[in-house]
Protein backbone atom coordinates (compact mmCIF):
# COMPACT_ATOMS: atom_id res chain seq x y z
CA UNK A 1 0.00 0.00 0.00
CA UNK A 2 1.40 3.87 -1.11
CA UNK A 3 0.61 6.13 2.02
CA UNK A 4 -0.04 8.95 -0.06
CA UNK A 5 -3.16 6.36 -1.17
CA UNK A 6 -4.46 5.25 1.93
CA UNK A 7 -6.45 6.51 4.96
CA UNK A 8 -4.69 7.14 8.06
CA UNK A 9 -5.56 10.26 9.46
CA UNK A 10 -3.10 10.54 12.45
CA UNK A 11 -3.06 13.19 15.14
CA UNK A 12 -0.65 14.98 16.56
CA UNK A 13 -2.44 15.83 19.55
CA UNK A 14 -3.53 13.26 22.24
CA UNK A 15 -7.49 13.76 23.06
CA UNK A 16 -8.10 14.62 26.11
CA UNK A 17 -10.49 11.61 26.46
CA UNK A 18 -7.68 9.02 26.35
CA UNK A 19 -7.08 7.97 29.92
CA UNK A 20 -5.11 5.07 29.12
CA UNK A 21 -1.72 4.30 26.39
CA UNK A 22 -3.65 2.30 24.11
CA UNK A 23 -6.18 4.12 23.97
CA UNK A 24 -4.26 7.10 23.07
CA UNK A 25 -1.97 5.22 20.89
CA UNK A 26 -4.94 3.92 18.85
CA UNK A 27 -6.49 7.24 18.28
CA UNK A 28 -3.67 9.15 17.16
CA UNK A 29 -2.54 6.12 14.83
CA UNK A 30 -5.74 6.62 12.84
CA UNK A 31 -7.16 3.37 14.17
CA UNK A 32 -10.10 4.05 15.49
CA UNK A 33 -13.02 6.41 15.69
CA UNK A 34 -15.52 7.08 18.77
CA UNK A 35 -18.84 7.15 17.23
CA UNK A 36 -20.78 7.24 20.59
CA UNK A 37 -19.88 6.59 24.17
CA UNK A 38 -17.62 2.95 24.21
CA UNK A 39 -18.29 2.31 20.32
CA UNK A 40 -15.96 3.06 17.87
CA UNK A 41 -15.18 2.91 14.10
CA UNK A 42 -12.60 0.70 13.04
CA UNK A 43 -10.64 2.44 10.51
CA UNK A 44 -8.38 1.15 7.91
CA UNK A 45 -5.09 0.70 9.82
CA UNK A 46 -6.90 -0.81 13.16
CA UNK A 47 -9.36 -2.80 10.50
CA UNK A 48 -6.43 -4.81 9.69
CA UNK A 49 -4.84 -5.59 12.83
CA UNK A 50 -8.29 -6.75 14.44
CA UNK A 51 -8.45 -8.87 11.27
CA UNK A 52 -4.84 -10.33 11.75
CA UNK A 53 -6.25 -11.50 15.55
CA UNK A 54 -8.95 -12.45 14.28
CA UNK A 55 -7.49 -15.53 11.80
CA UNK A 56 -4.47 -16.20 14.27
CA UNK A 57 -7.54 -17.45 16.47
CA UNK A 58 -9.52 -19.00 13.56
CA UNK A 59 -6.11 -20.82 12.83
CA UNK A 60 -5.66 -22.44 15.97
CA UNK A 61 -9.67 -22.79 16.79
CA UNK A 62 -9.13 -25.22 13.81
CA UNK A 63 -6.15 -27.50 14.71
CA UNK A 64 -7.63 -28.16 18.00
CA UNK A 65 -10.66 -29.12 15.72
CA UNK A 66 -13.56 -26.65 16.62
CA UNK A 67 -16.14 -25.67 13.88
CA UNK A 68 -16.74 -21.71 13.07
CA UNK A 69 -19.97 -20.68 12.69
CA UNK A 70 -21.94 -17.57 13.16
CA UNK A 71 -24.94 -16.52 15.60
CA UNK A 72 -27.34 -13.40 15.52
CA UNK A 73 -26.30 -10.50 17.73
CA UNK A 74 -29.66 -9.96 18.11
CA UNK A 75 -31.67 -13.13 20.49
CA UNK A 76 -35.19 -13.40 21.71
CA UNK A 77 -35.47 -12.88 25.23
CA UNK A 78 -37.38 -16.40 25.30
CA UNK A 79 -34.45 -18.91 26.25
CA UNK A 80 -32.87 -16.60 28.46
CA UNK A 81 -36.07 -16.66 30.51
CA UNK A 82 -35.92 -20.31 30.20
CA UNK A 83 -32.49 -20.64 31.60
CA UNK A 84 -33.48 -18.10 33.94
CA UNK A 85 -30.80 -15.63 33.33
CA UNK A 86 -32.54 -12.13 31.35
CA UNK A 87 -33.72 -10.78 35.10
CA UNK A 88 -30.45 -12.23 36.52
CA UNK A 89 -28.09 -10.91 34.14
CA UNK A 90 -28.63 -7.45 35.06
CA UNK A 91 -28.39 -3.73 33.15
CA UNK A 92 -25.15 -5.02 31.26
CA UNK A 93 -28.06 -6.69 28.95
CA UNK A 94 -29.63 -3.91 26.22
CA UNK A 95 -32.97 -4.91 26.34
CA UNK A 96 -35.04 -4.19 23.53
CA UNK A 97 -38.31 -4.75 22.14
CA UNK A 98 -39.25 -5.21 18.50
CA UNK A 99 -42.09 -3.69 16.38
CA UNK A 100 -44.83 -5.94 17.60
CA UNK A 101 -44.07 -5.91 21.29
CA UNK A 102 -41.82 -8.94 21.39
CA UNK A 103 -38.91 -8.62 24.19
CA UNK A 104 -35.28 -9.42 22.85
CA UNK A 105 -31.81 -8.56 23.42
CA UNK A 106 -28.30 -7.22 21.95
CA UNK A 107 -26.33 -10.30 22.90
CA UNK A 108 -23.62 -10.15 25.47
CA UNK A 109 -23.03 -13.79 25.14
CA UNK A 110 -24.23 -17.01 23.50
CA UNK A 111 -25.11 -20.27 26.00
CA UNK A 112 -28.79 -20.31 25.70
CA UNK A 113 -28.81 -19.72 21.87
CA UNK A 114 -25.98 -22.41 21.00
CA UNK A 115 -27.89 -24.73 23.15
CA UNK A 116 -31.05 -24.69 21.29
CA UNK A 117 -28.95 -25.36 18.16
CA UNK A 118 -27.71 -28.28 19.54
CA UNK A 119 -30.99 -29.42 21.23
CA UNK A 120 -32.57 -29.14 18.04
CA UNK A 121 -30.40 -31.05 15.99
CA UNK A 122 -28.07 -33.47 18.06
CA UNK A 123 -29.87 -36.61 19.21
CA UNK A 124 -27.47 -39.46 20.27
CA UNK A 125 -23.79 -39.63 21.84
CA UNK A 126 -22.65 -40.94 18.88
CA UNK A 127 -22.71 -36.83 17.68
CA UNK A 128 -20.29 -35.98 20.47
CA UNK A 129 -17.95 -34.64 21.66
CA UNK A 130 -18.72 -31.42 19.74
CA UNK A 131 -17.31 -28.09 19.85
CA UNK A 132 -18.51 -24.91 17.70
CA UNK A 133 -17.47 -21.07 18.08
CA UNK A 134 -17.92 -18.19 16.68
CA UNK A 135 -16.52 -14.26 16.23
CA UNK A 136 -19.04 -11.82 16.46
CA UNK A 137 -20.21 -8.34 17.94
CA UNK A 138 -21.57 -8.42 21.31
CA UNK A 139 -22.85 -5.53 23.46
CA UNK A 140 -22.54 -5.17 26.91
CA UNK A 141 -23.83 -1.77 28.73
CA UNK A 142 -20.90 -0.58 30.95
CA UNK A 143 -21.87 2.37 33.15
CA UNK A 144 -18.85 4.29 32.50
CA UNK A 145 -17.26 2.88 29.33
CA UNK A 146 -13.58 4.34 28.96
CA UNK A 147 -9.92 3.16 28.11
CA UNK A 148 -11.24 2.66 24.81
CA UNK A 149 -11.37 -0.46 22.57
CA UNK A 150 -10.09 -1.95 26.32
CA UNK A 151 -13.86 -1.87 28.28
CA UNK A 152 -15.64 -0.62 25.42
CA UNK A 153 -19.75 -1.01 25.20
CA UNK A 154 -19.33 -3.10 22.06
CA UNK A 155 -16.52 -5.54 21.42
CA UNK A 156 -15.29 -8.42 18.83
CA UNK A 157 -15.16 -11.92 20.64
CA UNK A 158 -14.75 -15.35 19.87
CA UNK A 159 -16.96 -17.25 22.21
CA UNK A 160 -17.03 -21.27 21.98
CA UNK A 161 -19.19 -24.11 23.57
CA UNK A 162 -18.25 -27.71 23.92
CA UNK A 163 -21.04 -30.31 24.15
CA UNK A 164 -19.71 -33.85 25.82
CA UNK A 165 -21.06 -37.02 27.16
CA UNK A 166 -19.50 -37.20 30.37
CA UNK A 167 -17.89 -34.69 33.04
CA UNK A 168 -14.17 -36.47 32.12
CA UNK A 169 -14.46 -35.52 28.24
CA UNK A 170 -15.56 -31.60 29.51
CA UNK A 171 -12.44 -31.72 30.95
CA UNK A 172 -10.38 -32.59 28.20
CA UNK A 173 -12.15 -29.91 26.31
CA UNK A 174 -11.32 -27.52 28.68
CA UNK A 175 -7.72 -28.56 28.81
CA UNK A 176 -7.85 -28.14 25.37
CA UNK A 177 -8.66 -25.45 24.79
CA UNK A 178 -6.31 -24.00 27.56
CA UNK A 179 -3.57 -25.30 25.44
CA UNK A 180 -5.29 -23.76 22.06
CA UNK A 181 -5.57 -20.38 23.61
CA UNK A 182 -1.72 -20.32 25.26
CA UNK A 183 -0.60 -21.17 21.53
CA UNK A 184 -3.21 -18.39 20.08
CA UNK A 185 -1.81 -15.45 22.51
CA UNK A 186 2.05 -16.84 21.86
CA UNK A 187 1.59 -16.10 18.25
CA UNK A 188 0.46 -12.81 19.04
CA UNK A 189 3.65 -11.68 20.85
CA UNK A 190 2.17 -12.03 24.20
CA UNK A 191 2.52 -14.19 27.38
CA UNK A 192 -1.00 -14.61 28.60
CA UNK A 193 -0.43 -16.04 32.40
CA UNK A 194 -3.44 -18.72 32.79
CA UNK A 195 -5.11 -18.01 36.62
CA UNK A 196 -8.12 -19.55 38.59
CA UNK A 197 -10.63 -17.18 38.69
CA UNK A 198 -14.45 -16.77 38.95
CA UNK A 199 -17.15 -17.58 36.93
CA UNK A 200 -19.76 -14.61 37.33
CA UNK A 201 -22.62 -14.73 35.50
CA UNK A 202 -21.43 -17.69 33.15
CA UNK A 203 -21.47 -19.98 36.03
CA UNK A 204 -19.62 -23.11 36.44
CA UNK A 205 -17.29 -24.57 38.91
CA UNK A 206 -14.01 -24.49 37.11
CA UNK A 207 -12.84 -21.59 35.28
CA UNK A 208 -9.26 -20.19 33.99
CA UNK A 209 -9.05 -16.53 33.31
CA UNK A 210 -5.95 -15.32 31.01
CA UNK A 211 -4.41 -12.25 31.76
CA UNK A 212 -1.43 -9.81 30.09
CA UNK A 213 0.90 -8.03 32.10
CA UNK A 214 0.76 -4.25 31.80
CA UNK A 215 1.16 -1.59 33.75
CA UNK A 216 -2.46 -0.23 33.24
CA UNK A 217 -3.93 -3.87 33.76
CA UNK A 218 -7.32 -2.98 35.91
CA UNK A 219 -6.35 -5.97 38.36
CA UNK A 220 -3.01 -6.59 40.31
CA UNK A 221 -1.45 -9.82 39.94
CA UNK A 222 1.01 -11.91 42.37
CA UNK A 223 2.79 -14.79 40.66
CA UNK A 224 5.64 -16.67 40.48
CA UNK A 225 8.34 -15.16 37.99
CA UNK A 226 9.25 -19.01 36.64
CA UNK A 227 5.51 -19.05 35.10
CA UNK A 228 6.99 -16.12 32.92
CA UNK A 229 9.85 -18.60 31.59
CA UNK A 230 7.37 -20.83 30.02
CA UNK A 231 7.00 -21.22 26.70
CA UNK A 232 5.46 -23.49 23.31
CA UNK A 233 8.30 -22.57 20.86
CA UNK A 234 8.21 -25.34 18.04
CA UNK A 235 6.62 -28.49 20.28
CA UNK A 236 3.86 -30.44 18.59
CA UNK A 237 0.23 -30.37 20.55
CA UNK A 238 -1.77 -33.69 19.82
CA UNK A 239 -4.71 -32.18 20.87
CA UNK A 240 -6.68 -35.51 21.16
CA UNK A 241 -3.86 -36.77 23.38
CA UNK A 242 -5.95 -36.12 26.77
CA UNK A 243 -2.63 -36.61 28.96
CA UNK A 244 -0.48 -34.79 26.73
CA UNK A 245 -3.27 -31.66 27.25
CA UNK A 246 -3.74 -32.27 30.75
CA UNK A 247 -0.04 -32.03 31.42
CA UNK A 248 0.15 -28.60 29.40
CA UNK A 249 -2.69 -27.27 32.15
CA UNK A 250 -0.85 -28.40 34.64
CA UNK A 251 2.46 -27.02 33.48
CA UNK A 252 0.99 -23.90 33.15
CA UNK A 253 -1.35 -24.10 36.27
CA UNK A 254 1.29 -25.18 38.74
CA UNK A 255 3.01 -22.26 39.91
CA UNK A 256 1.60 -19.45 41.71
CA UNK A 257 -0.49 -16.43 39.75
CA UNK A 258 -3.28 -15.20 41.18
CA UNK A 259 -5.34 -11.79 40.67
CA UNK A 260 -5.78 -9.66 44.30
CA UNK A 261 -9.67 -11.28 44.11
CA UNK A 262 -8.71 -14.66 44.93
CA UNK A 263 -4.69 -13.50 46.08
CA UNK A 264 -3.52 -15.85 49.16
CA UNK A 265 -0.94 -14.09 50.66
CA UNK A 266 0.28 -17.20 52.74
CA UNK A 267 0.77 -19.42 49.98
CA UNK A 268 2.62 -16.33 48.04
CA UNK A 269 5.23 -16.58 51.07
CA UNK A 270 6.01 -19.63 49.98
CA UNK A 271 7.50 -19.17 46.80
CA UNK A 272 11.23 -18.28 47.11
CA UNK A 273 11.73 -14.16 47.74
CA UNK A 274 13.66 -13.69 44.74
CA UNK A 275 11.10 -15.23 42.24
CA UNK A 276 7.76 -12.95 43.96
CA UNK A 277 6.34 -10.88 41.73
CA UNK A 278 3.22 -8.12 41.96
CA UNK A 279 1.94 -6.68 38.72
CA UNK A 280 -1.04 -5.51 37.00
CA UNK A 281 -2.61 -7.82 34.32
CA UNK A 282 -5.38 -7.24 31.49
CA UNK A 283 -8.05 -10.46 30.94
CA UNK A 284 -7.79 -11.38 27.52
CA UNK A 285 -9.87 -14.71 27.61
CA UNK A 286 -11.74 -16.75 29.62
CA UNK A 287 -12.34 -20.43 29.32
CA UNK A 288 -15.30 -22.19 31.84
CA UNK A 289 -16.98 -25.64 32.85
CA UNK A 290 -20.38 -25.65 34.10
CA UNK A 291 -21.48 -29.02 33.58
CA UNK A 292 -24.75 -29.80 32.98
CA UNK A 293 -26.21 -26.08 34.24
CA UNK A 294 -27.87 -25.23 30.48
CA UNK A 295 -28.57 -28.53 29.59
CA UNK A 296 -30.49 -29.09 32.00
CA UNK A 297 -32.35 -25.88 32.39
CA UNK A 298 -33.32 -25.85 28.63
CA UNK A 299 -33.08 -29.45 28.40
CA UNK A 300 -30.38 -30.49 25.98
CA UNK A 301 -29.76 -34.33 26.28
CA UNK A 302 -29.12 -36.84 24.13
CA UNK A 303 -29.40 -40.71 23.63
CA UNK A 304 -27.02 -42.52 25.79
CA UNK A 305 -25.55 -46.33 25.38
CA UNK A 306 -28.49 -47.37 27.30
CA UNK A 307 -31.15 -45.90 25.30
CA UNK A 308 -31.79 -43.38 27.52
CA UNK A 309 -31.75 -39.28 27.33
CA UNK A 310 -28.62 -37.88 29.49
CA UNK A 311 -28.02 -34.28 29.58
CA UNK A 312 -24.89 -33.19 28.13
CA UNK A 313 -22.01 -31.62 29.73
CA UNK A 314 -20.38 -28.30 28.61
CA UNK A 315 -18.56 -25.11 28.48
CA UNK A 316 -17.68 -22.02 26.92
CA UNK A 317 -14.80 -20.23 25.69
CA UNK A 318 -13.77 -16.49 25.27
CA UNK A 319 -11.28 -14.11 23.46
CA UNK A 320 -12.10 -11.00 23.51
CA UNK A 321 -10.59 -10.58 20.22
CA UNK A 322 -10.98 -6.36 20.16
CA UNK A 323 -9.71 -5.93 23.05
CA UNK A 324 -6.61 -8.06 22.65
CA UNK A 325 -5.71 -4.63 20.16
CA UNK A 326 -5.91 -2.79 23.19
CA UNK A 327 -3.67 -5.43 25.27
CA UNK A 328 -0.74 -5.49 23.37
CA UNK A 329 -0.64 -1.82 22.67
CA UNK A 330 -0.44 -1.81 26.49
CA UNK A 331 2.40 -4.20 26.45
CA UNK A 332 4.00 -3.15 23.78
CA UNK A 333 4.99 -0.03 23.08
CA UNK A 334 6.96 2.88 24.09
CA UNK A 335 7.53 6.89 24.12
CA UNK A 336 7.26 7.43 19.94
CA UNK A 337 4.33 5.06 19.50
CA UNK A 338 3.08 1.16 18.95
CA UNK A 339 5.30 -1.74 18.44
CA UNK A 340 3.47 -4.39 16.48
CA UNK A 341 4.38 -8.12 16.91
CA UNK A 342 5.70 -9.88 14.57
CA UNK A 343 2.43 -11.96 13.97
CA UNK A 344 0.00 -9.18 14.05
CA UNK A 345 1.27 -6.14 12.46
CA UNK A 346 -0.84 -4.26 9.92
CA UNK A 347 2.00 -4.16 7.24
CA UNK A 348 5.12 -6.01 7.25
CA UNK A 349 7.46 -3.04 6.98
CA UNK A 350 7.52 0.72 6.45
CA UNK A 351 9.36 2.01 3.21
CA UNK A 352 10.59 5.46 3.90
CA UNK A 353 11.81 7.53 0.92
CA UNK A 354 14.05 10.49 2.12
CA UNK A 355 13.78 12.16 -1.36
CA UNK A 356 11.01 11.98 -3.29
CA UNK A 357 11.16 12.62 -6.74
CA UNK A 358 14.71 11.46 -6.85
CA UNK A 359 14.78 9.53 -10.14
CA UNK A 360 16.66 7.23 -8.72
CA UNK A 361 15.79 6.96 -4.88
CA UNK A 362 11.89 6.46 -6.29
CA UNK A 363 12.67 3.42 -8.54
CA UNK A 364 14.93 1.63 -5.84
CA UNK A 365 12.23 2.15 -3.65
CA UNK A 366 9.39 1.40 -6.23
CA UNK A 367 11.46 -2.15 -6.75
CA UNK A 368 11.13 -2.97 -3.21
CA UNK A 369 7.87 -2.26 -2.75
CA UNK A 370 6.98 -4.64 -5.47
CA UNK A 371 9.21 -7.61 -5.17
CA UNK A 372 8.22 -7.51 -0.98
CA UNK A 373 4.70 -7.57 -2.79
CA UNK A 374 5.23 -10.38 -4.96
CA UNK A 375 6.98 -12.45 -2.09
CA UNK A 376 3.75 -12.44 -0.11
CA UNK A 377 4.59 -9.69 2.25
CA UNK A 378 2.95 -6.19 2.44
CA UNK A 379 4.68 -3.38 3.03
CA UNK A 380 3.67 0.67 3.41
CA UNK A 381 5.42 2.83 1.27
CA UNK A 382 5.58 6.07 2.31
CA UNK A 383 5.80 8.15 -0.80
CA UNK A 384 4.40 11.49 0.18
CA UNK A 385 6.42 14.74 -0.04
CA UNK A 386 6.63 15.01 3.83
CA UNK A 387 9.97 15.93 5.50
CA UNK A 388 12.18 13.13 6.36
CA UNK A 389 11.26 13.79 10.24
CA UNK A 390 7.65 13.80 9.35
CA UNK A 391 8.12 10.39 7.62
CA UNK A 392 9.85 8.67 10.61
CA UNK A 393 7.63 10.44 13.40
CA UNK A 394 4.49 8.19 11.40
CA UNK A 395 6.37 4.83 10.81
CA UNK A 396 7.43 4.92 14.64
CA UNK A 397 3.84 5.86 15.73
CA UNK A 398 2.01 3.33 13.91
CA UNK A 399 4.48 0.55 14.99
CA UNK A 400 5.41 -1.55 12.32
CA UNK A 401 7.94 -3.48 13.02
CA UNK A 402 10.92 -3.02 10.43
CA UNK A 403 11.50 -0.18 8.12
CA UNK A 404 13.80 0.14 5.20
CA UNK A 405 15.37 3.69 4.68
CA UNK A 406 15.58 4.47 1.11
CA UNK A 407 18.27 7.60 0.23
CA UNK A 408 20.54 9.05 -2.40
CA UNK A 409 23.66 9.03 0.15
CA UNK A 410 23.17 5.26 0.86
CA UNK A 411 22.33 4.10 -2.73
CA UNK A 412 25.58 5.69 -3.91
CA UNK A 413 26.91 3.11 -2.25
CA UNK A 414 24.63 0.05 -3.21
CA UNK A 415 22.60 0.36 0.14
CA UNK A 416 19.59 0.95 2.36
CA UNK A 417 18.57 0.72 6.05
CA UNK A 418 17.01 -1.49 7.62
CA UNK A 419 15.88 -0.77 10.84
CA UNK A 420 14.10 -2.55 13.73
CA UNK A 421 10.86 -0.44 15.63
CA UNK A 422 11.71 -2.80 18.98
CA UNK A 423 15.78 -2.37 19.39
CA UNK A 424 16.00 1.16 17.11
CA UNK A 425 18.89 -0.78 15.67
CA UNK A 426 19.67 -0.12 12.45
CA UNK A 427 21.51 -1.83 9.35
CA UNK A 428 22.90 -0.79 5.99
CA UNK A 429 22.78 -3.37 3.03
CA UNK A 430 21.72 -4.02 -0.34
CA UNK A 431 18.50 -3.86 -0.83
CA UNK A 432 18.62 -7.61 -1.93
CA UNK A 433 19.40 -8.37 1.53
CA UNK A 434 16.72 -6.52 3.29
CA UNK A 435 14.37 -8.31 1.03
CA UNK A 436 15.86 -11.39 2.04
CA UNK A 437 15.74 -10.83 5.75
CA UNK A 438 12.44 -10.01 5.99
CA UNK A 439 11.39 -12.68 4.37
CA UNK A 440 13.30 -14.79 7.15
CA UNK A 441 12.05 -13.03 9.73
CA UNK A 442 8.56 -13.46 8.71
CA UNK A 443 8.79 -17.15 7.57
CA UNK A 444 7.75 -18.65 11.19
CA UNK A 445 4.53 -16.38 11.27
CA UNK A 446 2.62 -17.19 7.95
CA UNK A 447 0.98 -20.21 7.28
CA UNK A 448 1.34 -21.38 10.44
């Protein structure tokens, strides 16, 4: 994409409405646009990194074997009266009624909906185990929404649901998906810390909450610094291997990490002085088990062995898939603006020409723009007639994560720059080479 072609109308000025980095950070990037209290436009530039979350967790939702599919934001208040949750929910729910009097909702979630599905169509245990998910818009009404896409009023989440025949294959959904959703935020550049936590309105008896570490996290964390050191890299996950998934929860479960809700400060004593850590975190999913509490209530069973009906056991998943923008802004960032992972950055790198209309500075730079192109990668080119200041100010507040400098001074001598957004380091080659190492050090995060 040529910058002088695309939309991204950044601001030199922070708002005075942005309390928090990313929020800040998003709107003066051009990423987003308030259109009413906690809803937002999603222009161009944040358009594509939401997108680039959205099929890294598409991508693993499928090699753990979970089917996408799509519900209505909109639901009939009918089965949540049934599972007795529309007065219990509270004023989160937007309540509204249609045309001819009819309550129904903006959905903040999807249990009673993706259990009728399923009640309606799944008759014997022979169907299971089955999981389903989908991304979609929900709505939830926050009193005070504020720090942006980070406790907005409407938000982009995967939620999924699990449908098993007994309590023990639940749980080897729910360790699976633990282990999908550690691999789904590693990809992402993030280390999402897995903690017990509370199940709220959901319900259930076991639940994991994933958090980020930031320093504008709303809740403070104590853990044990050796959870930090853990890591998938390159090891295969078999995820119908129940022990092998079980043993990743555990792994990951073991050591100490704990939110100040359910903190115990004798057990934190425990852990060896030098590895005690207190932080602030930011949720980023939530995976639950409630066992048989909607099938029963709405009455989803199936055939069993025997012949007869047994209700099935479940539970749901969440990413909260526009917030996760927020998240690692938070983490990830620093005085001059965003610094995009790897895995999720909007383009692959910045191309910065310090002298435009230079006959010769614009064709080196138009050939890297279009062999990066035709290698698979997408790069910005920045080819307006801004000041050389100007130009870097923009690539180092939108955050992509290599640039290549593009001068007459350096191509006298057969060379450009290639610098990195995270280190500032910077290189001088040909521009063969700076083709080439991108290309390398982009190679682990596509088709993965």
């Amino acid at each position: 994409m040529r910058l002088s072609r695309y939309f991204l109308p950044v601001l030199k000025e922070t708002p005075s409405e942005a309390q928090i980095v990313s929020h800040r950070l998003m709107l003066r990037a051009g990423m987003i646009k308030q259109a009413s209290a906690g809803i937002y436009s999603w222009l161009p530039l944040g358009f594509k990194v939401l997108r680039r979350i959205e099929t890294i967790v598409h991508e693993e939702q499928a090699k753990a074997g979970h089917m996408p599919m799509l519900m209505p934001t909109i639901q009939s208040a009918d089965l949540w009266r049934e599972s007795g949750r529309y007065d219990d929910y509270g004023e989160e729910m937007l309540r509204i009624k249609d045309r001819h009097g009819r309550d129904m909702l903006f959905t903040p979630t999807a249990e009673e909906l993706i259990t009728d599905i399923f009640r309606a169509h799944v008759g014997s245990y022979k169907d299971l185990p089955l999981t389903m998910y989908q991304i979609q818009w929900k709505f939830r009404d926050e009193v005070r929404p504020r720090f942006g896409v980070m406790r907005g009023r409407e938000f982009y989440m995967k939620d999924g649901y699990n449908f098993d025949l007994t309590k023990e294959d639940a749980l080897h959904a729910y360790n699976r998906h633990l282990v999908s959703y550690l691999r789904t935020y590693e990809r992402m550049g993030l280390q999402a810390i897995p903690m017990r936590a509370d199940s709220g309105p959901i319900g259930g008896d076991d639940t994991h909450e994933f958090l980020v570490l930031a320093e504008t996290g709303e809740s403070e964390v104590f853990y044990d610094s050796a959870v930090t050191d853990l890591s998938f890299g390159d090891r295969a996950i078999d995820y119908d291997d129940v022990a092998q998934c079980a043993g990743v929860l555990e792994e990951f479960t073991t050591k100490y990490a704990r939110t100040d809700e359910t903190h115990d400060a004798a057990l934190f004593e425990q852990i060896p002085e030098e590895r005690r850590r207190v932080a602030r975190g930011i949720e980023v999913g939530q995976i639950f088990y409630f066992g048989t509490k909607y099938s029963d209530a709405l009455g989803a069973t199936v055939q069993g062995s025997d012949g007869k009906p047994v209700p099935v056991h479940m539970g749901s998943h969440g990413i909260g898939v526009s917030r996760l923008v927020g998240a690692i802004i938070e983490a990830s960032h620093d005085d001059n603006g965003i610094i995009w992972p790897e895995g999720v950055t909007p383009f692959h790198a910045g191309i910065v020409n310090l002298k435009q209309g230079d006959a010769e500075a614009d064709g080196a730079c138009e050939a890297l723009y279009s062999a990066l192109t035709a290698l698979g990668l997408e790069p910005l080119y920045d080819d307006r007639n801004e000041r050389a200041g100007g130009k870097f100010a923009t690539m180092d507040l939108i955050g992509l994560p290599w640039r290549i400098t593009v001068g007459p001074r350096g191509l006298k001598n057969g060379v450009v720059e290639l610098t990195s957004r995270r280190t500032g380091v910077s290189e001088e080659m040909p521009p063969e080479q700076a083709i080439e190492r991108l290309v390398e050090i982009y190679a682990p995060h596509r088709g993965q």
